[in-house]
Protein backbone atom coordinates (compact mmCIF):
# COMPACT_ATOMS: atom_id res chain seq x y z
CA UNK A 1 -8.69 10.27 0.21
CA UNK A 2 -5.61 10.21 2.49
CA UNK A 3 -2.16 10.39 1.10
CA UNK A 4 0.42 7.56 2.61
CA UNK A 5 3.73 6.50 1.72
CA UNK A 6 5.64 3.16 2.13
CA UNK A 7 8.92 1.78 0.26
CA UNK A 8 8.33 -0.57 -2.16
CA UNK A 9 10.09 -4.07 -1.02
CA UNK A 10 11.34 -4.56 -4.21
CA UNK A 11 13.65 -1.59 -5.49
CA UNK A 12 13.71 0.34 -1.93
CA UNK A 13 11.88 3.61 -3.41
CA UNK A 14 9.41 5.62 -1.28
CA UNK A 15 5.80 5.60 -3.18
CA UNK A 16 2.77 8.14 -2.60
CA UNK A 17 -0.33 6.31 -2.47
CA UNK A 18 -3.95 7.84 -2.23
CA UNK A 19 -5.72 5.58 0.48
CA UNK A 20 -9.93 5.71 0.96
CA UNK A 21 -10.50 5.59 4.82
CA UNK A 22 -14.14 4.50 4.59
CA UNK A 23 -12.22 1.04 2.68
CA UNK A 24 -10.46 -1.47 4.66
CA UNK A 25 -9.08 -3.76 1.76
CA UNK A 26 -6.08 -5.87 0.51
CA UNK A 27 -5.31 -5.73 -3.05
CA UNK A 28 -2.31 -5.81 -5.43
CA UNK A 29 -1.00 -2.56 -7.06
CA UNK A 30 2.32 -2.42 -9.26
CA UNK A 31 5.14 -0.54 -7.76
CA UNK A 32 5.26 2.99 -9.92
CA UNK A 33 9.09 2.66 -10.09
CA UNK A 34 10.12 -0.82 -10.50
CA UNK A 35 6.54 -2.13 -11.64
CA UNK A 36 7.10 -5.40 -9.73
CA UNK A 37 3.35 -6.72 -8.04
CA UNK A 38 2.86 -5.39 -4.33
CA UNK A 39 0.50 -6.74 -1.75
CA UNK A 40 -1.44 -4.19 0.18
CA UNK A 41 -3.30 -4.46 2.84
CA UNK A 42 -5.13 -1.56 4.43
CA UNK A 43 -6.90 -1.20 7.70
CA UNK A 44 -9.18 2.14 8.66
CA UNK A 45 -11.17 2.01 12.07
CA UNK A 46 -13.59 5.06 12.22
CA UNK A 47 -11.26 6.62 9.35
CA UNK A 48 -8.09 6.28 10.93
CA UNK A 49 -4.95 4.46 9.83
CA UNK A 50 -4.67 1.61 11.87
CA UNK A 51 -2.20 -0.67 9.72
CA UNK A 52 -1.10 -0.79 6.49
CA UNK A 53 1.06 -3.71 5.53
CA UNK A 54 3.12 -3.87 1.95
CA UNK A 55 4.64 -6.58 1.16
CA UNK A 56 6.29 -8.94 -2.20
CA UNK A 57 4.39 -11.30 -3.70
CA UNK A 58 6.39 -14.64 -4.18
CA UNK A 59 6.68 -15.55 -7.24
């Protein structure tokens, strides 16, 4: 596991996240702060970072 960090688009704060680099995934975590629904979306090629996109989910 790889630590990352990204501001939430919600409430601006800078969040640690623990990434897997064998997983390249999108999913939805809850901001730790605000606890307002983020998209993820994570891509690893041969373990390394190649994008990781955060972004609000319209409600």
């Amino acid at each position: 596991m790889n630590e990352h960090f990204f501001q939430c688009p919600y409430c601006w704060e800078e969040i640690s996240m623990l990434l897997d680099p064998s997983l390249s995934q999108t999913y939805i975590e809850d901001c730790e702060v605000c606890c307002n629904p983020i998209e993820i979306d994570v891509t690893f090629e041969n373990n390394e970072l190649v994008s990781l996109t955060v972004r609000d989910i319209e409600q």
